[in-house]
N, C-alpha and C. Protein backbone atom coordinates (compact mmCIF):
# COMPACT_ATOMS: atom_id res chain seq x y z
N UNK A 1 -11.76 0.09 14.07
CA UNK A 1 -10.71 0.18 15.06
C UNK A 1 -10.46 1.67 15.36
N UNK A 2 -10.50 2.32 16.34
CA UNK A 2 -10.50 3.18 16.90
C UNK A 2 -8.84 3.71 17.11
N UNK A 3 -8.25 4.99 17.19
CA UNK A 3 -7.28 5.47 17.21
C UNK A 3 -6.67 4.76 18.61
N UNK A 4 -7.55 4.79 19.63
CA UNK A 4 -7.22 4.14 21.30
C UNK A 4 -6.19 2.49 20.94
N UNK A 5 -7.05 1.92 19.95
CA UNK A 5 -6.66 0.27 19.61
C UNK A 5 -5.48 0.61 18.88
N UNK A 6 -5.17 1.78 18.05
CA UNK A 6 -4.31 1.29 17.13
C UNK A 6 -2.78 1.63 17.87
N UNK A 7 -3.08 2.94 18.56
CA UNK A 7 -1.92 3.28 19.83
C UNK A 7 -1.39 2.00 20.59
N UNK A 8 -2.61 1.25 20.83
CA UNK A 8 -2.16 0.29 21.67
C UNK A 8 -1.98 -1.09 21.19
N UNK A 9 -1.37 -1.30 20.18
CA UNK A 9 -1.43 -2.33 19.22
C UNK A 9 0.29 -2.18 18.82
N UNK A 10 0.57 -3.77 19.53
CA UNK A 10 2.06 -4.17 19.06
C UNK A 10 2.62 -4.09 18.21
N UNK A 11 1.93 -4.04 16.78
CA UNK A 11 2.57 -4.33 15.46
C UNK A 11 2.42 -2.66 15.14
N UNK A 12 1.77 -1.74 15.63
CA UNK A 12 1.74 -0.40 15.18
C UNK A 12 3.31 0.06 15.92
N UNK A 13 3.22 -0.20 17.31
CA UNK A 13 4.89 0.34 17.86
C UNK A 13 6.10 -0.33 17.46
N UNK A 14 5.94 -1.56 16.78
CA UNK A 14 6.77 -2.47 15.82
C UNK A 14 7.57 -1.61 14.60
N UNK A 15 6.11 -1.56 14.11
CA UNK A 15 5.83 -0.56 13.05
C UNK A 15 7.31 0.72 12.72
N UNK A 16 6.68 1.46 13.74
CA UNK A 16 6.93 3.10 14.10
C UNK A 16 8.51 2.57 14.47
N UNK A 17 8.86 1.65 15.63
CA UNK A 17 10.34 1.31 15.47
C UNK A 17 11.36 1.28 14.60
N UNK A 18 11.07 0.53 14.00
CA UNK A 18 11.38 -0.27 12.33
C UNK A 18 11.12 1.01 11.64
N UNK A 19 10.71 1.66 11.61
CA UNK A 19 10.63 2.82 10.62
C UNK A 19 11.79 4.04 11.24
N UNK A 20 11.00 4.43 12.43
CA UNK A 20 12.36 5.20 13.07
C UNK A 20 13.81 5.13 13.28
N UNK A 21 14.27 3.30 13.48
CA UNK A 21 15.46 3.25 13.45
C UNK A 21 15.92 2.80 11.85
N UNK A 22 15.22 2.85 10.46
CA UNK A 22 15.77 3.17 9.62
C UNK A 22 15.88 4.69 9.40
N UNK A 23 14.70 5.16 9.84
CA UNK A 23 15.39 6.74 9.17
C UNK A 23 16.97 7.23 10.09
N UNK A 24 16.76 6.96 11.00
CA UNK A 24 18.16 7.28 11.83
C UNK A 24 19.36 6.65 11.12
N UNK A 25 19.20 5.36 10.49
CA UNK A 25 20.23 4.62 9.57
C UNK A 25 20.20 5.44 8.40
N UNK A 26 19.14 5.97 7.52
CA UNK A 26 19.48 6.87 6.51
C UNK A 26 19.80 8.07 6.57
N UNK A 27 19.73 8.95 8.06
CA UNK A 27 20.25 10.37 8.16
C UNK A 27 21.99 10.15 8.67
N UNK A 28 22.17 9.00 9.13
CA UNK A 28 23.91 8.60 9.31
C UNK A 28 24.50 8.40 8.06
N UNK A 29 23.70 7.83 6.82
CA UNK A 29 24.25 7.98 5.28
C UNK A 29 24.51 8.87 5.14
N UNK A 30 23.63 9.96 5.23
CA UNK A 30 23.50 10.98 4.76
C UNK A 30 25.16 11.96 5.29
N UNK A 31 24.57 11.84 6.62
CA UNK A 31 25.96 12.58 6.91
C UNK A 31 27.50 12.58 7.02
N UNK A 32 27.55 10.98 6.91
CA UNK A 32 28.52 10.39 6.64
C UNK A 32 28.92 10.40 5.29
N UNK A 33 27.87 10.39 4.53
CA UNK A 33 28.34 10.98 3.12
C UNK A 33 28.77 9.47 2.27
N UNK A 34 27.97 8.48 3.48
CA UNK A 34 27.73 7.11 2.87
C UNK A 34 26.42 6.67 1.73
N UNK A 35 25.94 6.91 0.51
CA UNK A 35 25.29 6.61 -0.69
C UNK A 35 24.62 5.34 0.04
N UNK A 36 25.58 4.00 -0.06
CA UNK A 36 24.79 2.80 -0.21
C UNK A 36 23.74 2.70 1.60
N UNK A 37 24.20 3.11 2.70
CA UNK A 37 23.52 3.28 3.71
C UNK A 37 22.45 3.94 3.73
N UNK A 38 22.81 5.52 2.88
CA UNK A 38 21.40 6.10 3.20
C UNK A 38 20.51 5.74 2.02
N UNK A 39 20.76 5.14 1.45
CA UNK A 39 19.58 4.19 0.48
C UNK A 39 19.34 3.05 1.02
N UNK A 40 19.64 2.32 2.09
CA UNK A 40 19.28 1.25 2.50
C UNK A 40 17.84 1.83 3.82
N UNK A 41 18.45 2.27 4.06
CA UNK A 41 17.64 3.46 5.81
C UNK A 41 16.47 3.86 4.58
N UNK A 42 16.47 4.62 3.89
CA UNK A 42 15.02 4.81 2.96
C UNK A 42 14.13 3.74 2.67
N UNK A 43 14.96 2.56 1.61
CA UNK A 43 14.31 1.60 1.72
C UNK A 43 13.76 0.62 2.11
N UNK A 44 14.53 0.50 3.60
CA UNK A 44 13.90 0.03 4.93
C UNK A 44 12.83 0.85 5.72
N UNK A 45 12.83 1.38 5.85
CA UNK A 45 11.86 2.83 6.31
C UNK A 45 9.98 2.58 5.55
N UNK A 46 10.43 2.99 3.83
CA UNK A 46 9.17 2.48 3.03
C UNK A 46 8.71 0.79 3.43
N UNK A 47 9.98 0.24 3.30
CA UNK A 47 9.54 -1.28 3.31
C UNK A 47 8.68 -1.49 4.90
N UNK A 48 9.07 -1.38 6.02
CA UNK A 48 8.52 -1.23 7.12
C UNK A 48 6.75 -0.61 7.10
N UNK A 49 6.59 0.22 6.64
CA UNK A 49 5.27 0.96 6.38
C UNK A 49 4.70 0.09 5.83
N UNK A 50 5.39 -0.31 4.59
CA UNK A 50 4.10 -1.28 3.82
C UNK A 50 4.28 -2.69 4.45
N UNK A 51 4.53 -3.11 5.13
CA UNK A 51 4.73 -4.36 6.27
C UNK A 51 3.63 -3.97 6.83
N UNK A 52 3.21 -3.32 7.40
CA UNK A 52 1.98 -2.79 8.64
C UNK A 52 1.19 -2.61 7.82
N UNK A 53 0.89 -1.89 6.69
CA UNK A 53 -0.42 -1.68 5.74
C UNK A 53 -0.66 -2.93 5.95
N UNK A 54 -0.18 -3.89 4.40
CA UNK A 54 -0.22 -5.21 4.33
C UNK A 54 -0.86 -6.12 5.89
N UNK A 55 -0.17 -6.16 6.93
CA UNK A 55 -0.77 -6.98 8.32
C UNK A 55 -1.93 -6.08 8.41
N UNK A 56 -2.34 -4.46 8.55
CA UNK A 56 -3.66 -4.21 8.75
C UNK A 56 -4.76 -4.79 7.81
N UNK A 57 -3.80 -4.80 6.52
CA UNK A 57 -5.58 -5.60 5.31
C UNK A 57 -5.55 -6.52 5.78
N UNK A 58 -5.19 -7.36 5.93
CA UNK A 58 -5.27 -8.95 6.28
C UNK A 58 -6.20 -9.03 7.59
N UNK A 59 -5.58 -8.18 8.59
CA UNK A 59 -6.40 -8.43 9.81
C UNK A 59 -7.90 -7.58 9.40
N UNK A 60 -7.86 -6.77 8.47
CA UNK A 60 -9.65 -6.53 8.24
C UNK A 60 -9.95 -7.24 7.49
N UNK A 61 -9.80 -7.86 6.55
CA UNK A 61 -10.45 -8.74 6.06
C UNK A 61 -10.89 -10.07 6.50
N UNK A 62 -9.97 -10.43 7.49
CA UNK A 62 -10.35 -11.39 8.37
C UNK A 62 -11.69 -11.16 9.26
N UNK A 63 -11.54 -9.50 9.86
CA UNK A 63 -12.87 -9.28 10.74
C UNK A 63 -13.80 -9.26 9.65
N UNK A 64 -13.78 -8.47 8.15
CA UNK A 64 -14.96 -8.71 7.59
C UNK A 64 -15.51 -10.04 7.46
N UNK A 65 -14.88 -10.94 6.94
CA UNK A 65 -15.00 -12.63 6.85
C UNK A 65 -16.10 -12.67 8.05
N UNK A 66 -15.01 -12.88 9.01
CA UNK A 66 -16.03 -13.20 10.16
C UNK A 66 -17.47 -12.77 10.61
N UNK A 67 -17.53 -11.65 10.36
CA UNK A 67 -18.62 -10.66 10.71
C UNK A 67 -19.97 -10.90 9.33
N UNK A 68 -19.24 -11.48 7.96
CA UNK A 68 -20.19 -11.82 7.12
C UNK A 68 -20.71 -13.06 7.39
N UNK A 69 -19.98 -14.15 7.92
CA UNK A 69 -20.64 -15.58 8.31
C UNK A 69 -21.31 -15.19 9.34
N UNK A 70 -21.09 -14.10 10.33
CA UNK A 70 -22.04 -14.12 11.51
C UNK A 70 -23.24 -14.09 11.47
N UNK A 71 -23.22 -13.17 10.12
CA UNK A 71 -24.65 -12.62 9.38
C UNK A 71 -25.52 -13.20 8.94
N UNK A 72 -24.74 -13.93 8.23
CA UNK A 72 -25.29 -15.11 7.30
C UNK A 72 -26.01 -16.23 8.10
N UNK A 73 -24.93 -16.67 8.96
CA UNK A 73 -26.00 -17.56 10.18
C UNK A 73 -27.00 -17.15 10.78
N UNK A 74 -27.31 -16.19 11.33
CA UNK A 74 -28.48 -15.81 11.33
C UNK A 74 -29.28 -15.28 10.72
N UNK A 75 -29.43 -15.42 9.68
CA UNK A 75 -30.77 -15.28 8.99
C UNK A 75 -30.79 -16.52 8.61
């Protein structure tokens, strides 16, 4: 997958959302001088990232799958 696909790929701007509007929720902890918020905005932030890792393995392993039966059938 090429940098072009991944720009243009829903679950990457999903992604980057979900990540951006927690860090904005953890820099309002922060300045607010709210503890339990800006630990929530962090841990939403990480959690978001590994949401998208996680959906990218899945979707390659799926293309590998596929691409090994392709193989396999023909020969």
């Amino acid at each position: 997958m090429t940098i072009k696909d991944k720009l243009s790929s829903r679950k990457f701007w999903l992604s980057a959302a979900a990540f951006l509007s927690s860090l904005g929720i953890s820099i309002a902890g922060f300045t607010t001088e709210n503890e339990a918020i800006a630990v929530i905005g962090v841990v939403c932030s990480a959690i978001s990232a590994a949401i998208y890792a996680a959906c990218e393995a899945v979707i390659d392993k799926a293309a590998v799958t596929k691409t090994e039966e392709t193989e396999t059938e023909e020969i």
